[in-house]
C-alpha atoms as a PDB file:
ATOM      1  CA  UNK A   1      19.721  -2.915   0.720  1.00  0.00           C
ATOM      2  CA  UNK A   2      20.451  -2.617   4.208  1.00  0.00           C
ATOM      3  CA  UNK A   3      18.098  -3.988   6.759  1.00  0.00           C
ATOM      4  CA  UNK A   4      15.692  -2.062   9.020  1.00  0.00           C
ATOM      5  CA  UNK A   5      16.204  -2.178  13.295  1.00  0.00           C
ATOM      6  CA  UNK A   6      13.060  -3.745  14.283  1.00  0.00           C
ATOM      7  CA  UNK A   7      12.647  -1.159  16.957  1.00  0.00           C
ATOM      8  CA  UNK A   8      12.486   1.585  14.220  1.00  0.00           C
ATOM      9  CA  UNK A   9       9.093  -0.098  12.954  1.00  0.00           C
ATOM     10  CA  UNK A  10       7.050   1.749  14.780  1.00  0.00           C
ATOM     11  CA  UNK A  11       3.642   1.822  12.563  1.00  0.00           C
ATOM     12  CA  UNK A  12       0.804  -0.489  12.545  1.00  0.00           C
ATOM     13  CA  UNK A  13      -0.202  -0.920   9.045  1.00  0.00           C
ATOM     14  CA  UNK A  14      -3.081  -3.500   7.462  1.00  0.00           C
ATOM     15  CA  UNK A  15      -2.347  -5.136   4.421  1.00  0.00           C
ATOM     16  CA  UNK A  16      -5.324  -5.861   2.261  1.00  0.00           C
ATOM     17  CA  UNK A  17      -6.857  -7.714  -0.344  1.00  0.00           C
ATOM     18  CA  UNK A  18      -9.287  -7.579  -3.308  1.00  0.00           C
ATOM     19  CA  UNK A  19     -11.982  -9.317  -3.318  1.00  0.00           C
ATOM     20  CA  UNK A  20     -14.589  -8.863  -6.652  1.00  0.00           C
ATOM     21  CA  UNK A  21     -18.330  -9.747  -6.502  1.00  0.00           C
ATOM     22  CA  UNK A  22     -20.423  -9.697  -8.616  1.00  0.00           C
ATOM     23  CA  UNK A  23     -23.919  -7.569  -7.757  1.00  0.00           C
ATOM     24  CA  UNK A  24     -26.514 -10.097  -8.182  1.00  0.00           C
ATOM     25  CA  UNK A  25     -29.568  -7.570  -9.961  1.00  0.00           C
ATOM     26  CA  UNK A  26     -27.122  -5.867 -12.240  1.00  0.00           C
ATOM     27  CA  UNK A  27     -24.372  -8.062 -12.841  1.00  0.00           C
ATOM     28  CA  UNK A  28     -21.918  -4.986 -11.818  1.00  0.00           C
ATOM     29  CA  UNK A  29     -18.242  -5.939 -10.367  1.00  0.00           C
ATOM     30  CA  UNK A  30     -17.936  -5.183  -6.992  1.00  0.00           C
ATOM     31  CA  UNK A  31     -14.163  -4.984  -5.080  1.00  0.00           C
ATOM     32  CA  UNK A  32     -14.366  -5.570  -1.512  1.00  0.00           C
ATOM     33  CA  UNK A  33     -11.131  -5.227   0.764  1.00  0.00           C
ATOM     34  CA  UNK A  34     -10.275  -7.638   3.407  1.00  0.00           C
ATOM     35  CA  UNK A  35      -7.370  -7.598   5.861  1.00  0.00           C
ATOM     36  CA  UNK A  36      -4.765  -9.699   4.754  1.00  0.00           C
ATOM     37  CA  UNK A  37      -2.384  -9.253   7.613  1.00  0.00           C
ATOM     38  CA  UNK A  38      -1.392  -6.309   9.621  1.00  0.00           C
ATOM     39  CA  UNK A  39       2.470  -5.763  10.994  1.00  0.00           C
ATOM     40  CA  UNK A  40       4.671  -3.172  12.270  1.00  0.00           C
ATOM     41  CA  UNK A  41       6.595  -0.761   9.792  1.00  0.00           C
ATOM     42  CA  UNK A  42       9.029   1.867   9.353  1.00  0.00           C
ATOM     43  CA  UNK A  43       7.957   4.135   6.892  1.00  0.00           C
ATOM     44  CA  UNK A  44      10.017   6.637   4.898  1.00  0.00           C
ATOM     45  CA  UNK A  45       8.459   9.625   2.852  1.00  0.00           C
ATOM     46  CA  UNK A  46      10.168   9.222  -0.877  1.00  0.00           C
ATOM     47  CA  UNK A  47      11.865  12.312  -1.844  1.00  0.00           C
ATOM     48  CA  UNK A  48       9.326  12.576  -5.195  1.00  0.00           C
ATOM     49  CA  UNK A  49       5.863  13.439  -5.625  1.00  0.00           C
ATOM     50  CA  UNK A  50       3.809  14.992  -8.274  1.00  0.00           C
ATOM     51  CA  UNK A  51       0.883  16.533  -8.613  1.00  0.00           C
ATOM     52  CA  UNK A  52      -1.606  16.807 -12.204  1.00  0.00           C
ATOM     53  CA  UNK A  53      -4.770  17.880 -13.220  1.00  0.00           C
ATOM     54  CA  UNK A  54      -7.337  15.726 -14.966  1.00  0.00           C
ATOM     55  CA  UNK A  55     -10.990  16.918 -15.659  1.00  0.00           C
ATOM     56  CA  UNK A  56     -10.823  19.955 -13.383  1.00  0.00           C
ATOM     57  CA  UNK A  57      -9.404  17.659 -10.626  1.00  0.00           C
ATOM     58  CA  UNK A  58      -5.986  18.190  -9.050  1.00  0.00           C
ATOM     59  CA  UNK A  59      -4.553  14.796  -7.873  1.00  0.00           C
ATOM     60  CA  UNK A  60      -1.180  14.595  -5.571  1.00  0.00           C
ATOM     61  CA  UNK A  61       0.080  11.584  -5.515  1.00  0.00           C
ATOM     62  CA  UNK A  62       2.533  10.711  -2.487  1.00  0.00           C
ATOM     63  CA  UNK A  63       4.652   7.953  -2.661  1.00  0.00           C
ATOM     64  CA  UNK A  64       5.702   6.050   0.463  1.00  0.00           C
ATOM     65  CA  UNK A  65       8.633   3.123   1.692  1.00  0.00           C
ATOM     66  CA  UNK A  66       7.638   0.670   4.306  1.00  0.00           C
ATOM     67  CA  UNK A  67      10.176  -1.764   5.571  1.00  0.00           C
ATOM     68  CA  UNK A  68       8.291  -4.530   7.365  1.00  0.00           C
ATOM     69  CA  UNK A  69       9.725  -8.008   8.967  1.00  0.00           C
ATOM     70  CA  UNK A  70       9.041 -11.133   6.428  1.00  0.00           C
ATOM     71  CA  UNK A  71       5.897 -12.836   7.659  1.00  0.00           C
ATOM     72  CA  UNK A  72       6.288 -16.411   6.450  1.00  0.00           C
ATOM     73  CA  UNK A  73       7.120 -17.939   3.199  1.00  0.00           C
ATOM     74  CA  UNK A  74       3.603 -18.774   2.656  1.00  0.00           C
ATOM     75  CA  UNK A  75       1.900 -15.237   3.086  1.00  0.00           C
ATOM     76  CA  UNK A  76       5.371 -13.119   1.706  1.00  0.00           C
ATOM     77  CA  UNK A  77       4.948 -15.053  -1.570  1.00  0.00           C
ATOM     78  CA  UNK A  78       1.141 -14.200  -1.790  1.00  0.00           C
ATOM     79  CA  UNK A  79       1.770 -10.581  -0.790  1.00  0.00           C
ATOM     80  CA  UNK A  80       1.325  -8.731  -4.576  1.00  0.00           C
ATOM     81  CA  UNK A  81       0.592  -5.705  -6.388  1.00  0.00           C
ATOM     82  CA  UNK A  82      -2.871  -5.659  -6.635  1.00  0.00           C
ATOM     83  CA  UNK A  83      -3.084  -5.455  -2.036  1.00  0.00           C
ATOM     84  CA  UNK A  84      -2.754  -1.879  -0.466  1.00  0.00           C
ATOM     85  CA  UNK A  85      -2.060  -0.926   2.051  1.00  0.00           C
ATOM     86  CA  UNK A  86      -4.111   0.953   5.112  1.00  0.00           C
ATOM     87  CA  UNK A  87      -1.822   3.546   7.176  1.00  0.00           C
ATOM     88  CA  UNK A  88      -3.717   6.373   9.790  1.00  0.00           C
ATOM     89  CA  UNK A  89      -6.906   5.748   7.690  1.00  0.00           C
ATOM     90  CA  UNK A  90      -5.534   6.511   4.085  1.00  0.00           C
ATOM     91  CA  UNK A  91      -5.232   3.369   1.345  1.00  0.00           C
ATOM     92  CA  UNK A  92      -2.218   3.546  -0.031  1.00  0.00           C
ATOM     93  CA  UNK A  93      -1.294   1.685  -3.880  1.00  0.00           C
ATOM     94  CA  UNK A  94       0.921  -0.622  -4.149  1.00  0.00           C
ATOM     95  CA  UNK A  95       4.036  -0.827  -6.636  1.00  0.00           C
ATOM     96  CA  UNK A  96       6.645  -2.093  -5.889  1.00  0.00           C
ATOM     97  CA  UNK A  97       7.607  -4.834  -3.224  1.00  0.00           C
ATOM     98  CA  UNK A  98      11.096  -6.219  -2.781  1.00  0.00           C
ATOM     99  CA  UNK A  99      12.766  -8.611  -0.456  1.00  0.00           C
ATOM    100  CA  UNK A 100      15.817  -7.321   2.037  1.00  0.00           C
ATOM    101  CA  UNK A 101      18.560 -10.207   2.760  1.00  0.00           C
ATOM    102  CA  UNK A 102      17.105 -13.455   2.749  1.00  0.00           C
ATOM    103  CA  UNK A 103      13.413 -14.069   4.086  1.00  0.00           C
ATOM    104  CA  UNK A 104      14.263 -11.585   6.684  1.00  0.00           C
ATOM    105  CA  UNK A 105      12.378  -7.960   5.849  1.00  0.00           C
ATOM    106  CA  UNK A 106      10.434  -6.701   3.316  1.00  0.00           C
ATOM    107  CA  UNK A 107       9.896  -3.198   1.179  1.00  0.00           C
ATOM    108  CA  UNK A 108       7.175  -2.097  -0.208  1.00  0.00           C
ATOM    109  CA  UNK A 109       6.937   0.706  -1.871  1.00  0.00           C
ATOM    110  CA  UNK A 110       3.508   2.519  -2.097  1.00  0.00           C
ATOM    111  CA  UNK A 111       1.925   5.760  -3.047  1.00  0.00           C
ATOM    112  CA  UNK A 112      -1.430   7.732  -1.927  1.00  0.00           C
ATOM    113  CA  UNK A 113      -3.551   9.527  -4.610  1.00  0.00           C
ATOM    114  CA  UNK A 114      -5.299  12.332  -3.029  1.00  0.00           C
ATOM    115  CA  UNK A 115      -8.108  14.200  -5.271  1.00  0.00           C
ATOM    116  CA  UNK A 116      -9.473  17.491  -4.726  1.00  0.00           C
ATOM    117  CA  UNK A 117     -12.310  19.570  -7.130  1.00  0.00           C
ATOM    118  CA  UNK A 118     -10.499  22.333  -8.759  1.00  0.00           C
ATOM    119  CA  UNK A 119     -13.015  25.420  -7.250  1.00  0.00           C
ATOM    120  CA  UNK A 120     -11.177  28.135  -9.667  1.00  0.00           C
END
């Protein structure tokens, strides 16, 4: 993979994390999101996306690359699957992350599920 200029990271993103609580009068799990770190990004629109309907729902899903500089061997090696990631106000899923050259950048790939009521 080749690497990224940093100049061409031009997008502040947050990374964040799960955190699950329980509610104390019903016992319900509750995920809370805190910021995990934020750095600069390029971001690349993949070439696929689909779009499916479920339960009179239509749901687009749009699937994202962000190329990122590594952050430290302690926090790159904690960075998983179950963060997201927060881009112009939209949460975005995380998939797939992979490491460019060694300990120097890092992709992630992501994807944003967008739901809308079917009104026909």
């Amino acid at each position: 993979m080749k690497q990224v200029a940093t100049g061409a990271m031009d997008r502040l993103i947050t990374i964040q994390q799960p955190t699950t609580t329980s509610d104390p009068n019903t016992n319900e799990q509750i995920i809370s999101w805190s910021t995990f770190r934020q750095v600069w990004a390029k971001k690349d629109f993949a070439a696929e996306s689909e779009e499916s309907e479920e339960s009179g729902q239509i749901r687009a899903k749009n699937r994202v690359k962000y190329t990122c500089n590594f952050f430290g061997a302690g926090a790159s090696s904690t960075l998983n699957e179950k963060m997201r990631i927060v881009d112009n106000g939209k949460n975005y899923s995380i998939y797939v992350i992979r490491e460019i050259g060694r300990n120097n950048q890092i992709e992630i790939e992501a994807e944003y599920i967008a739901e809308t009521a079917d009104n026909q």
